[in-house]
N, C-alpha and C. Protein backbone atom coordinates (compact mmCIF):
# COMPACT_ATOMS: atom_id res chain seq x y z
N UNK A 1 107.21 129.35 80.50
CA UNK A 1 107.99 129.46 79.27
C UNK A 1 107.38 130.52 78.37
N UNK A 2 108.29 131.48 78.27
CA UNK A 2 107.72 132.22 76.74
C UNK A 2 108.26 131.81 75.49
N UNK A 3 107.12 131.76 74.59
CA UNK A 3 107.20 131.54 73.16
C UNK A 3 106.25 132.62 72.41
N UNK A 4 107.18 132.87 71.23
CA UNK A 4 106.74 133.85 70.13
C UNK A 4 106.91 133.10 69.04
N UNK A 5 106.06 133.55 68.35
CA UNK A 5 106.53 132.78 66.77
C UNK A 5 106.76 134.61 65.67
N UNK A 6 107.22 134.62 65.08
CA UNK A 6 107.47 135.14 63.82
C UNK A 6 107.42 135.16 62.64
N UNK A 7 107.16 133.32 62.55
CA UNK A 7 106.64 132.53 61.32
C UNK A 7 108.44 132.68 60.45
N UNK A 8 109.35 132.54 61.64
CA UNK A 8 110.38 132.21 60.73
C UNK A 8 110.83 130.99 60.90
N UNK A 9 112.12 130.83 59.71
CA UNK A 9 112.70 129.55 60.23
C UNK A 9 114.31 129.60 60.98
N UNK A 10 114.41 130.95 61.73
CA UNK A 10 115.25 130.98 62.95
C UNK A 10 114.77 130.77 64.26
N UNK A 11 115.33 130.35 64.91
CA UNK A 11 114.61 129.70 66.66
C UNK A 11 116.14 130.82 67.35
N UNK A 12 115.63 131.61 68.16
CA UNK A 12 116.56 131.50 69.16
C UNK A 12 116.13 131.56 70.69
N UNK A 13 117.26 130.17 72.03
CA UNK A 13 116.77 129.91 72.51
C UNK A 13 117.34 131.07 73.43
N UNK A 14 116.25 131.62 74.69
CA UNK A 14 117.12 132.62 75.33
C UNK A 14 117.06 132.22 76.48
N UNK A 15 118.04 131.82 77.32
CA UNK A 15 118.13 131.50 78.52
C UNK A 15 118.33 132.42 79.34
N UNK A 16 117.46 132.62 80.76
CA UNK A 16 117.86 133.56 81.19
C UNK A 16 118.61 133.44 82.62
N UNK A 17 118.51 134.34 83.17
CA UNK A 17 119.77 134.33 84.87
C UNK A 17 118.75 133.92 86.06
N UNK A 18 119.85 134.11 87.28
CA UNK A 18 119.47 133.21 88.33
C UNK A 18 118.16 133.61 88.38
N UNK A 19 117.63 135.07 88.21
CA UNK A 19 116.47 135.61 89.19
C UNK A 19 114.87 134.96 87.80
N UNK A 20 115.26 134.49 86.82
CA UNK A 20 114.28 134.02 86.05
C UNK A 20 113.70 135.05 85.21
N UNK A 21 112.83 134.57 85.13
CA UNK A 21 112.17 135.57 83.61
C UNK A 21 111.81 136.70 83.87
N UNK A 22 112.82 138.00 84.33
CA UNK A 22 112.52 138.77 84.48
C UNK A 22 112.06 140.08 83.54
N UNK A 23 112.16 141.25 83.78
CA UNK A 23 111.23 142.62 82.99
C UNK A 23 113.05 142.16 82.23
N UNK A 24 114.02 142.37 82.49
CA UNK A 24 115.20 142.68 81.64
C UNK A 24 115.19 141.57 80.32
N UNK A 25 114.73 139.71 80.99
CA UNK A 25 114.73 139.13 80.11
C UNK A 25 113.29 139.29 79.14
N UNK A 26 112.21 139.79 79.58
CA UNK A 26 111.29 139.76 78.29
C UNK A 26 111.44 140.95 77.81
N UNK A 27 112.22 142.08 77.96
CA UNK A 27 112.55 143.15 77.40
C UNK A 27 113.69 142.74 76.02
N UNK A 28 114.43 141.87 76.57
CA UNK A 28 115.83 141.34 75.74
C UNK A 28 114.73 140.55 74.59
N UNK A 29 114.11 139.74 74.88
CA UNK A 29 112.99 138.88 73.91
C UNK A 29 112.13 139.60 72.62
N UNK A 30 111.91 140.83 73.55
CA UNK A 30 111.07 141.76 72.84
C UNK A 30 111.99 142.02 71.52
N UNK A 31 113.03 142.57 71.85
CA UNK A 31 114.06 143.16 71.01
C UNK A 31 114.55 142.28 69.72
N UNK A 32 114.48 140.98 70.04
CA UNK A 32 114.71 139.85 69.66
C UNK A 32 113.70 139.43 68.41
N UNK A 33 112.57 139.69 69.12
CA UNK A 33 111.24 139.20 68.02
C UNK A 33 111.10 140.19 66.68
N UNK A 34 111.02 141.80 67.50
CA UNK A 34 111.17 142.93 66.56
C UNK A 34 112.57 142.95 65.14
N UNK A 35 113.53 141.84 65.84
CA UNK A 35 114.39 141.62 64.54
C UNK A 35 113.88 140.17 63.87
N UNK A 36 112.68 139.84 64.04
CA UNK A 36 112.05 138.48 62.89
C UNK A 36 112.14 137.20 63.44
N UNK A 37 113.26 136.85 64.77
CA UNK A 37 113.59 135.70 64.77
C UNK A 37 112.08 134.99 65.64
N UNK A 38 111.85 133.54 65.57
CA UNK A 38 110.93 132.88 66.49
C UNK A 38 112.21 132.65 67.98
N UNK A 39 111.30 132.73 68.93
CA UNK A 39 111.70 133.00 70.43
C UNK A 39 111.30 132.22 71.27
N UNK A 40 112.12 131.10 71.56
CA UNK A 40 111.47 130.44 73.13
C UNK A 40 112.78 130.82 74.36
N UNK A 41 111.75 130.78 75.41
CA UNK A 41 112.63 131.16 76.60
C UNK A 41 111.94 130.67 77.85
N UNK A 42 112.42 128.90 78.08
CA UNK A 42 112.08 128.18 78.96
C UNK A 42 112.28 128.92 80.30
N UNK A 43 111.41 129.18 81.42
CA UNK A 43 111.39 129.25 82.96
C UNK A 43 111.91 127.68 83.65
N UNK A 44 113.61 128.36 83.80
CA UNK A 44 113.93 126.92 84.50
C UNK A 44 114.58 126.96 86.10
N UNK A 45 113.78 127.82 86.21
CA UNK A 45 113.72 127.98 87.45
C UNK A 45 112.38 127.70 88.11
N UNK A 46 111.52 127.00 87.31
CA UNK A 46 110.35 126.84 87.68
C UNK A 46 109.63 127.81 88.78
N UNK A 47 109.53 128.98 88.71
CA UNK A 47 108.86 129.81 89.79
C UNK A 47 107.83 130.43 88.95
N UNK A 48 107.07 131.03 89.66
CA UNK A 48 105.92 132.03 89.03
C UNK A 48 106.49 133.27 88.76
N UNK A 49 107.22 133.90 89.99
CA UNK A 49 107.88 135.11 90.06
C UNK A 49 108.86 135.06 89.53
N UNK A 50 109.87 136.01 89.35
CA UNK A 50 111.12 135.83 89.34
C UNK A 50 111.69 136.15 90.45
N UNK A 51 112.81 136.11 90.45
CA UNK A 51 113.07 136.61 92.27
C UNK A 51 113.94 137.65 91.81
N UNK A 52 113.80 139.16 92.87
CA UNK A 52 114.28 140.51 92.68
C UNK A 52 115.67 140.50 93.05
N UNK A 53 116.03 141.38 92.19
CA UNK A 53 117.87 142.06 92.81
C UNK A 53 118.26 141.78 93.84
N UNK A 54 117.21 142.26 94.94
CA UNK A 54 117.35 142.29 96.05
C UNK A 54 117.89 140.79 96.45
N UNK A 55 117.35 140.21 96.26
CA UNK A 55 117.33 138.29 96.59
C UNK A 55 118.53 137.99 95.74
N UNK A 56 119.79 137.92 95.70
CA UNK A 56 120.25 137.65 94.33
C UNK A 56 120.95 136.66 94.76
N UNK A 57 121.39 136.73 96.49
CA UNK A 57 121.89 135.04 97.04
C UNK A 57 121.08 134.43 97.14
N UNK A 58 119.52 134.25 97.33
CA UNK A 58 118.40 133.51 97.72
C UNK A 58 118.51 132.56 95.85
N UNK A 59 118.31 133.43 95.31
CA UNK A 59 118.25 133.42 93.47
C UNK A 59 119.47 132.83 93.04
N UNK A 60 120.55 132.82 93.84
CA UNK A 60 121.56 131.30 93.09
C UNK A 60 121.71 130.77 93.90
N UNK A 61 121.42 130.61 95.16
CA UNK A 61 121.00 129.32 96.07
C UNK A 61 119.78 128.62 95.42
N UNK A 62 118.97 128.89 95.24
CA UNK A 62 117.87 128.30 94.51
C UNK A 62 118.30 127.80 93.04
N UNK A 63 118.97 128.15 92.52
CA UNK A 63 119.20 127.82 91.28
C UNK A 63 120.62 126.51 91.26
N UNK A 64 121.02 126.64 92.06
CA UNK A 64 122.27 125.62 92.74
C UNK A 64 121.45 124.62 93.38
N UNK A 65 120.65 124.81 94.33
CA UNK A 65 119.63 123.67 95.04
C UNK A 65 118.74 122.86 94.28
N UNK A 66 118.40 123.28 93.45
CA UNK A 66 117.01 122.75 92.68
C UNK A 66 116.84 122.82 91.12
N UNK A 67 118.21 123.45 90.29
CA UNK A 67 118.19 123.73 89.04
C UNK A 67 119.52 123.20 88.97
N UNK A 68 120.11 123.77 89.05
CA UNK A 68 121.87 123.06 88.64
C UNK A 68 122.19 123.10 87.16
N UNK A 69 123.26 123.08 87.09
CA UNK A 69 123.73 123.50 85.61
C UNK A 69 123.87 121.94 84.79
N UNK A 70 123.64 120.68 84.95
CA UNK A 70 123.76 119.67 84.16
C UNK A 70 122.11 119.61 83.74
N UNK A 71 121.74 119.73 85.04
CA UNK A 71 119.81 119.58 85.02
C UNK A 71 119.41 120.62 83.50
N UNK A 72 120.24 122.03 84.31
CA UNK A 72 119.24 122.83 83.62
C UNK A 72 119.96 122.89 81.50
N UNK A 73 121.06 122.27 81.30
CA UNK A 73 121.47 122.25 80.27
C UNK A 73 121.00 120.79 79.52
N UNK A 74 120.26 120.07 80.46
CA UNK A 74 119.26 118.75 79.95
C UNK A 74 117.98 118.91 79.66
N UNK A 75 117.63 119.71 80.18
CA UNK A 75 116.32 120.56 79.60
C UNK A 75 116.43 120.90 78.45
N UNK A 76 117.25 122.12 78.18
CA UNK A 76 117.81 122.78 77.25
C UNK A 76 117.78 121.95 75.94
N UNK A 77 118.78 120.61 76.06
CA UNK A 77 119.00 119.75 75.39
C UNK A 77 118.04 118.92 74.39
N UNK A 78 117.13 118.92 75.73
CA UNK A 78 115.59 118.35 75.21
C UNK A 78 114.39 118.80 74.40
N UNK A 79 114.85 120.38 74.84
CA UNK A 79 114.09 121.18 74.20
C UNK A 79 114.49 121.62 72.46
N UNK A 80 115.63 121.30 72.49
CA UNK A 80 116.11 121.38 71.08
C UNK A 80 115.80 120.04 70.50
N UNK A 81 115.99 119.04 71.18
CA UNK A 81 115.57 118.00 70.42
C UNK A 81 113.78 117.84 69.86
N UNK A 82 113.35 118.38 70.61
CA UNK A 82 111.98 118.60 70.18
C UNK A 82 111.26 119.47 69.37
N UNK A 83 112.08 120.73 69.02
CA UNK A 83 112.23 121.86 67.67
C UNK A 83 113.10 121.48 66.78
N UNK A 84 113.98 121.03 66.56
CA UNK A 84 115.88 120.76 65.68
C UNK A 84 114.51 121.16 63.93
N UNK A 85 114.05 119.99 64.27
CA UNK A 85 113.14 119.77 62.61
C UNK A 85 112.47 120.66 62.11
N UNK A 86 112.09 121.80 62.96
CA UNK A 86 111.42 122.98 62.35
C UNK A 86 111.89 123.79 62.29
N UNK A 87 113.18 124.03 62.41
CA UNK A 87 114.11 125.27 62.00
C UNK A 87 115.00 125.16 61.07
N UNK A 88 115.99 126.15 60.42
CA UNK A 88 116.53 125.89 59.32
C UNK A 88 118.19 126.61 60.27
N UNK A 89 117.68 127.21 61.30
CA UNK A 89 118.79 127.67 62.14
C UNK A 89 118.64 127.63 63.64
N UNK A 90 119.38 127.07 64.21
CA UNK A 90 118.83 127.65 66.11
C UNK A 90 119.90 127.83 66.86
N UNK A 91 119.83 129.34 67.42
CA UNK A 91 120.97 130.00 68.03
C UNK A 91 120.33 129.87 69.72
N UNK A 92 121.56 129.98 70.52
CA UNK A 92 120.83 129.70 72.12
C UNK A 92 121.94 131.25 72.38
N UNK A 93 121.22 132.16 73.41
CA UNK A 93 121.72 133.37 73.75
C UNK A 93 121.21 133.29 75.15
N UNK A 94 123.01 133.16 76.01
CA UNK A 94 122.55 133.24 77.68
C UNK A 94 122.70 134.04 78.71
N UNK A 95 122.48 134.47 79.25
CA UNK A 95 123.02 135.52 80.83
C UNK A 95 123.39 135.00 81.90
N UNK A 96 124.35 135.48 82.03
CA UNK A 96 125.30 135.01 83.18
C UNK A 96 125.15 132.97 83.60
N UNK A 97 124.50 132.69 84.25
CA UNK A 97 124.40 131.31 84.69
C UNK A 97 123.62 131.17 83.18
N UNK A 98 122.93 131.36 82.40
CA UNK A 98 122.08 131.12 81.30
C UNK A 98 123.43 130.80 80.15
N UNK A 99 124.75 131.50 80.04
CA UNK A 99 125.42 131.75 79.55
C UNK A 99 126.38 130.28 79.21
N UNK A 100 126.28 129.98 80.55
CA UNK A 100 127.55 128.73 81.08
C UNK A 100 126.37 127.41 81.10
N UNK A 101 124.74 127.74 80.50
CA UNK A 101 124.32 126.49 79.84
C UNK A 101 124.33 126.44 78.68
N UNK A 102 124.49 127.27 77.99
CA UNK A 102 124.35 127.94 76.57
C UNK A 102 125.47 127.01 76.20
N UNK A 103 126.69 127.46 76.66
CA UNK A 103 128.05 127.05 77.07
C UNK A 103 128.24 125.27 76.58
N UNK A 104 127.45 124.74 77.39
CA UNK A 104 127.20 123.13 77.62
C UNK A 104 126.26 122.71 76.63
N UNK A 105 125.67 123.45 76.08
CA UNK A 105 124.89 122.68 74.61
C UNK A 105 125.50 123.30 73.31
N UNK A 106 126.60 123.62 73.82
CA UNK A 106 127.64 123.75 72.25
C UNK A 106 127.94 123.01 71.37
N UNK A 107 127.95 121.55 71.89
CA UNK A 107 128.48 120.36 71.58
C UNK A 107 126.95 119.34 70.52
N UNK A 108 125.90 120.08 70.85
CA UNK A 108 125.15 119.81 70.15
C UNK A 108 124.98 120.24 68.61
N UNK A 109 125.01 119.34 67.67
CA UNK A 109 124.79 118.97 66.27
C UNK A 109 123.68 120.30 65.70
N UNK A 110 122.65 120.16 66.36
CA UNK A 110 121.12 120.88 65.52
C UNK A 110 121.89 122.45 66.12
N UNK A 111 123.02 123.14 67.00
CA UNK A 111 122.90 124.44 67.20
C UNK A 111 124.05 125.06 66.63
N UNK A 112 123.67 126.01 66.08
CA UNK A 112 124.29 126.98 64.82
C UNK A 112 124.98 128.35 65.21
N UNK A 113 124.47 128.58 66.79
CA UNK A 113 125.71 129.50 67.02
C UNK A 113 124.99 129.97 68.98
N UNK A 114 126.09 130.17 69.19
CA UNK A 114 125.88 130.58 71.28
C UNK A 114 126.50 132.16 71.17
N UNK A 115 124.97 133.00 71.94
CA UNK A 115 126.20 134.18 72.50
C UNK A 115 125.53 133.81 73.64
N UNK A 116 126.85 134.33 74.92
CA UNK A 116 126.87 134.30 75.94
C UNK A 116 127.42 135.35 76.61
N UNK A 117 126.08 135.95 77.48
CA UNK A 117 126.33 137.32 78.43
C UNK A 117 127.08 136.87 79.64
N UNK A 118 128.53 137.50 80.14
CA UNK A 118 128.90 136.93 81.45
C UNK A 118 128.61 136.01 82.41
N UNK A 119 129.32 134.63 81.24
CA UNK A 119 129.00 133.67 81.97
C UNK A 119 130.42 133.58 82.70
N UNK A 120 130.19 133.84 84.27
CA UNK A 120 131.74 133.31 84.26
C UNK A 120 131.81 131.82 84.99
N UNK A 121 130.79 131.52 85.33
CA UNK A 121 131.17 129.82 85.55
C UNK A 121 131.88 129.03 84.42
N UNK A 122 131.96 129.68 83.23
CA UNK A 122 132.10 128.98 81.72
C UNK A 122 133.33 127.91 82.37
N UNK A 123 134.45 128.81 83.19
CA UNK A 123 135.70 128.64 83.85
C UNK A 123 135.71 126.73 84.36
N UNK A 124 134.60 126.51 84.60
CA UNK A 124 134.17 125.46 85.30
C UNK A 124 134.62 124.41 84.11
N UNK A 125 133.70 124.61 82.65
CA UNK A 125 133.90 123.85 81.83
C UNK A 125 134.86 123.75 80.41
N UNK A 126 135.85 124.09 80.87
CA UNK A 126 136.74 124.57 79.86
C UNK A 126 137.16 123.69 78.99
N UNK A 127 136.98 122.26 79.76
CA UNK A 127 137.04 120.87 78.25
C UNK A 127 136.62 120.60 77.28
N UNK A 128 135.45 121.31 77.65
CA UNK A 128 134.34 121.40 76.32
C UNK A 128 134.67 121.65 74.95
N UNK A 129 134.65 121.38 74.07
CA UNK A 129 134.52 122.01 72.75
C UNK A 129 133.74 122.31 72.01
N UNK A 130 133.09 123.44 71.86
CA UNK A 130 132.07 123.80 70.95
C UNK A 130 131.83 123.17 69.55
N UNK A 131 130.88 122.57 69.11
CA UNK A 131 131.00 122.44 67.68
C UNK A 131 130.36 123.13 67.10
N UNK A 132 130.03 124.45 67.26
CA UNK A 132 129.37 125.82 66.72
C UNK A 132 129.86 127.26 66.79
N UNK A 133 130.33 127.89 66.24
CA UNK A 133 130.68 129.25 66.68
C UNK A 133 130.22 129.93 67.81
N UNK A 134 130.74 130.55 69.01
CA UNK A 134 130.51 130.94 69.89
C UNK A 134 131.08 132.02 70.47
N UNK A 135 130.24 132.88 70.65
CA UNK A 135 131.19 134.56 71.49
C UNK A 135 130.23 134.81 72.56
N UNK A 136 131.35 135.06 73.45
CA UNK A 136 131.05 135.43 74.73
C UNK A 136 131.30 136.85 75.73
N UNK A 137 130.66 137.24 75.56
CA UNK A 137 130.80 138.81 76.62
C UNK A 137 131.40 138.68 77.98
N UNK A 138 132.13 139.34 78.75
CA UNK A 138 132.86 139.65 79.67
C UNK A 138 132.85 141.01 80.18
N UNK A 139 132.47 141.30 81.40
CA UNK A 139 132.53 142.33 81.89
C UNK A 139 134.37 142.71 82.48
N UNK A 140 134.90 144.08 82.47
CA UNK A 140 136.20 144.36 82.71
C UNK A 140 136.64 143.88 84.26
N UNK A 141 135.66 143.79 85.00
CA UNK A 141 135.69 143.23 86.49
C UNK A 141 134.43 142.67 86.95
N UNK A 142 134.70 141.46 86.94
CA UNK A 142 134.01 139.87 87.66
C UNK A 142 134.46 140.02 88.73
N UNK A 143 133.57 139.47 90.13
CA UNK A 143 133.87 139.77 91.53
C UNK A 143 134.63 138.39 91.55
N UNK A 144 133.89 137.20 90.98
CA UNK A 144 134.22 135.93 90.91
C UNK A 144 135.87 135.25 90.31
N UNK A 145 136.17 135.87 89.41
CA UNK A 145 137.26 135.33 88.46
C UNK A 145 138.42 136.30 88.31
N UNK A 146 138.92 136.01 87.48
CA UNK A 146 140.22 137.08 86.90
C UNK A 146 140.05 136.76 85.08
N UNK A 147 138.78 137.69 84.75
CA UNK A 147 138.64 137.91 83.48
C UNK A 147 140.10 137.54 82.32
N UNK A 148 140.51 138.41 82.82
CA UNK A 148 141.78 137.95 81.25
C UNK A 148 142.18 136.71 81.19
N UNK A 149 142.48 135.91 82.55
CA UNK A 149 143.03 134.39 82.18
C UNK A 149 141.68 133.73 81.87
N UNK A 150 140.75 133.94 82.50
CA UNK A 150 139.10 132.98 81.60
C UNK A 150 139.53 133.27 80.01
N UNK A 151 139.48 134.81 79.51
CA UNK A 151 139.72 135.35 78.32
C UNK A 151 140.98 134.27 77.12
N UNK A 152 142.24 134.02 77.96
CA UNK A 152 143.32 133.94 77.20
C UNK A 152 142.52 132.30 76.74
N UNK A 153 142.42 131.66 77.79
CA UNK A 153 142.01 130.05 77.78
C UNK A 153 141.12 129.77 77.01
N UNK A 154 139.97 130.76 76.61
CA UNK A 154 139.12 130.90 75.90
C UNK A 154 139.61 131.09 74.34
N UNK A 155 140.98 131.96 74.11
CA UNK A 155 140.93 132.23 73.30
C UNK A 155 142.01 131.45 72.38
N UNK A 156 142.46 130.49 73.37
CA UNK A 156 143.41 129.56 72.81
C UNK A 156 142.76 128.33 72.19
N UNK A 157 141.19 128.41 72.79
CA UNK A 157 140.22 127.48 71.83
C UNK A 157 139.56 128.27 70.74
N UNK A 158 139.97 129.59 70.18
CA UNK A 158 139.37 129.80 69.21
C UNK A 158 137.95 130.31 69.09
N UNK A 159 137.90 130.74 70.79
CA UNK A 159 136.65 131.21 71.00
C UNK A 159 136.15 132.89 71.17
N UNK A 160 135.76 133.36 70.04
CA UNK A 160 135.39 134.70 69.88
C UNK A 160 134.81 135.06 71.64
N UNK A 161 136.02 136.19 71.97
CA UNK A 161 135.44 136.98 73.38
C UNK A 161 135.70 138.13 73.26
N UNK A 162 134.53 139.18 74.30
CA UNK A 162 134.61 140.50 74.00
C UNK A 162 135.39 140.81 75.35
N UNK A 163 135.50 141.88 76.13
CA UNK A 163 135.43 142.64 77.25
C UNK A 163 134.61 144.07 76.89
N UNK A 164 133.82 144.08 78.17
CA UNK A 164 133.27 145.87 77.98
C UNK A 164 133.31 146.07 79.28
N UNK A 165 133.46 147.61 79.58
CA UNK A 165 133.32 148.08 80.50
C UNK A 165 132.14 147.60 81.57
N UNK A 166 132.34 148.04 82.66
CA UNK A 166 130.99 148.01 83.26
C UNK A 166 131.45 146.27 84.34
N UNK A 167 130.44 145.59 85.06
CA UNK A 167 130.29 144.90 85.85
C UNK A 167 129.40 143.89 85.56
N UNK A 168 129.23 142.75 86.25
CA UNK A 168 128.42 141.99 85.70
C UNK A 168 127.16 142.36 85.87
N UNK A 169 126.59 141.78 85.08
CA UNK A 169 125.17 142.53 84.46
C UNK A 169 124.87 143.71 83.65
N UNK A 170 125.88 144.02 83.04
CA UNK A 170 126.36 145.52 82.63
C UNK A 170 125.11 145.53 81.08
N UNK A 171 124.55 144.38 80.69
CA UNK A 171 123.53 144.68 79.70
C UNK A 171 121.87 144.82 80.52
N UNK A 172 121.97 145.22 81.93
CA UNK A 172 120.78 144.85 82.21
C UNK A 172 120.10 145.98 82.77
N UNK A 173 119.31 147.05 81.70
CA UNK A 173 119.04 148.01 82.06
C UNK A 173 117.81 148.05 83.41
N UNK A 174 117.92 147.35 83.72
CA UNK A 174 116.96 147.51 84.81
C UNK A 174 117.81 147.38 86.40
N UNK A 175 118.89 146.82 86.17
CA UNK A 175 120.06 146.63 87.29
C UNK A 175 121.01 147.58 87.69
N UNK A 176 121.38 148.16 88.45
CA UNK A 176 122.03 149.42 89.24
C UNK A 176 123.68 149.16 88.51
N UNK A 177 123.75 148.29 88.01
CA UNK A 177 125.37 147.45 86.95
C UNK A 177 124.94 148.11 85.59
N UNK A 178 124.02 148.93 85.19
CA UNK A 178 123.82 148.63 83.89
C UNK A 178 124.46 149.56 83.08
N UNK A 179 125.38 149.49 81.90
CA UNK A 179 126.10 150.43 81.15
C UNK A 179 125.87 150.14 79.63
N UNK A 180 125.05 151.45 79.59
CA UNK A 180 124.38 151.67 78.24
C UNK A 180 125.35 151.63 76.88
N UNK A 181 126.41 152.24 77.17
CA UNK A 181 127.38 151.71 75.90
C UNK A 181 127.82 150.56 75.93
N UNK A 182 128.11 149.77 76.68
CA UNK A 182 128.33 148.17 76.66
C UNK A 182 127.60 147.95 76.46
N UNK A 183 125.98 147.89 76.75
CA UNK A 183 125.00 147.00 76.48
C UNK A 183 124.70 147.29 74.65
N UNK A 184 124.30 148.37 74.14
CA UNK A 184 124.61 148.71 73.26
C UNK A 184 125.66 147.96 72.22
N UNK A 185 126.68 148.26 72.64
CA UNK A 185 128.01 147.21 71.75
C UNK A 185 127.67 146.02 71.73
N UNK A 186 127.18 145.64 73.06
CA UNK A 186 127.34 144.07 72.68
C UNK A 186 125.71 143.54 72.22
N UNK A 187 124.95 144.40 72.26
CA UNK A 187 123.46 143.68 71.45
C UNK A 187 123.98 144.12 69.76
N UNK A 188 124.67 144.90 69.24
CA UNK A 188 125.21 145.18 67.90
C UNK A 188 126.14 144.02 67.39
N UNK A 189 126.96 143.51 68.27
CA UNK A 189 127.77 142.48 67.99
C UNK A 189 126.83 141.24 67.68
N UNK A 190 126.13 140.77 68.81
CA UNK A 190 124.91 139.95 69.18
C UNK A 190 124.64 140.14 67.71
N UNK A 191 123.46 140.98 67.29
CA UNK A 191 122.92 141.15 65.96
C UNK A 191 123.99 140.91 64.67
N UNK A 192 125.18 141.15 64.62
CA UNK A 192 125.55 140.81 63.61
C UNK A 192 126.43 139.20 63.70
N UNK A 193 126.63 138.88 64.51
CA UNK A 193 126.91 137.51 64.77
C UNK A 193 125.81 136.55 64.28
N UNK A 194 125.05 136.89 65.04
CA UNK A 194 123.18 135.99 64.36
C UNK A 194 122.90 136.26 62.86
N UNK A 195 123.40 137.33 62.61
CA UNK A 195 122.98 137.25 60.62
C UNK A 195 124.37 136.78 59.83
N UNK A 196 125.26 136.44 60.48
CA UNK A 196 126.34 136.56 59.58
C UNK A 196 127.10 135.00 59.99
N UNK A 197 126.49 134.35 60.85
CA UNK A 197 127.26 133.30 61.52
C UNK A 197 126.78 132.19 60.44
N UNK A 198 127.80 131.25 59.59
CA UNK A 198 127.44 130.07 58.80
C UNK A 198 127.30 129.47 59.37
């Protein structure tokens, strides 16, 4: 698990993707701290490594086998219950599978706002209702889904969604997907969502 403090009273939690705490997610953290907020970002994938690009079926087989999305959004859950009292705000920001847990602790009381990088499992849980403001990024082509109907369904709950160019992973400059003006747009959106969200 990484943790930073800032000595503020914002928490945001950052969940990251199948392959774990990788250079993209403590790069995203970095960026994160340099704007003031305090930073935890549980390893729930329990590995030492993260697992590379290369591995990226090994890396959601593993994360489907041994992490799972109820498991890993009970963690999550727990982990807020064990900060809620020392913050005055706590935002959870996820990637892709990180996204669609982010997703599942909406419904929690102590959290004040979700962005979510291409989650497209979200599709899975569409009963849900957030009780926090929530926007979610979308790449223009998911191998998995058909973006615009995730989009419309999404938006018939009132749920702030973007589209940007590019593919999934399109914020991950270290990934052969990565598109610098999308990533760009949507860490600007990101940033003003987090200062401006009641």
């Amino acid at each position: 698990m990484m943790k930073r403090q800032s000595n503020s009273n914002s928490l945001i939690l950052v969940i990251h993707e199948i392959y774990g705490i990788n250079q993209h997610i403590k790069s995203f953290c970095e960026l994160l701290l340099k704007q003031g907020f305090d930073l935890i970002c549980p390893n729930l994938s329990e590995r030492e490594r993260p697992f590379e690009y290369t591995q990226e079926e090994a890396a959601y087989r593993h994360f489907m086998e041994h992490v799972g999305f109820s498991s890993a959004a009970r963690k999550i859950k727990d982990l807020l219950l064990d900060v809620k009292d020392e913050y005055e705000k706590i935002y959870i920001i996820g990637f892709s599978i990180g996204a669609t847990v982010a997703w599942l602790c909406s419904e929690e009381d102590c959290v004040d706002g979700i962005v979510g990088y291409y989650g497209s499992r979200v599709r899975d849980y569409l009963e849900l209702t957030p009780q926090c403001p929530v926007m979610l990024f979308f790449p223009q082509d998911e191998q998995s889904l058909n973006v615009d109907e995730l989009l419309l369904a999404l938006e018939k709950k009132k749920i702030e969604v973007h589209k940007f160019t590019g593919k999934h992973g399109f914020s991950d400059p270290y990934s052969s997907r990565y598109d610098a003006k999308s990533d760009q747009e949507a860490f600007s959106k990101t940033m003003d969502f987090l200062l401006h969200v009641d």
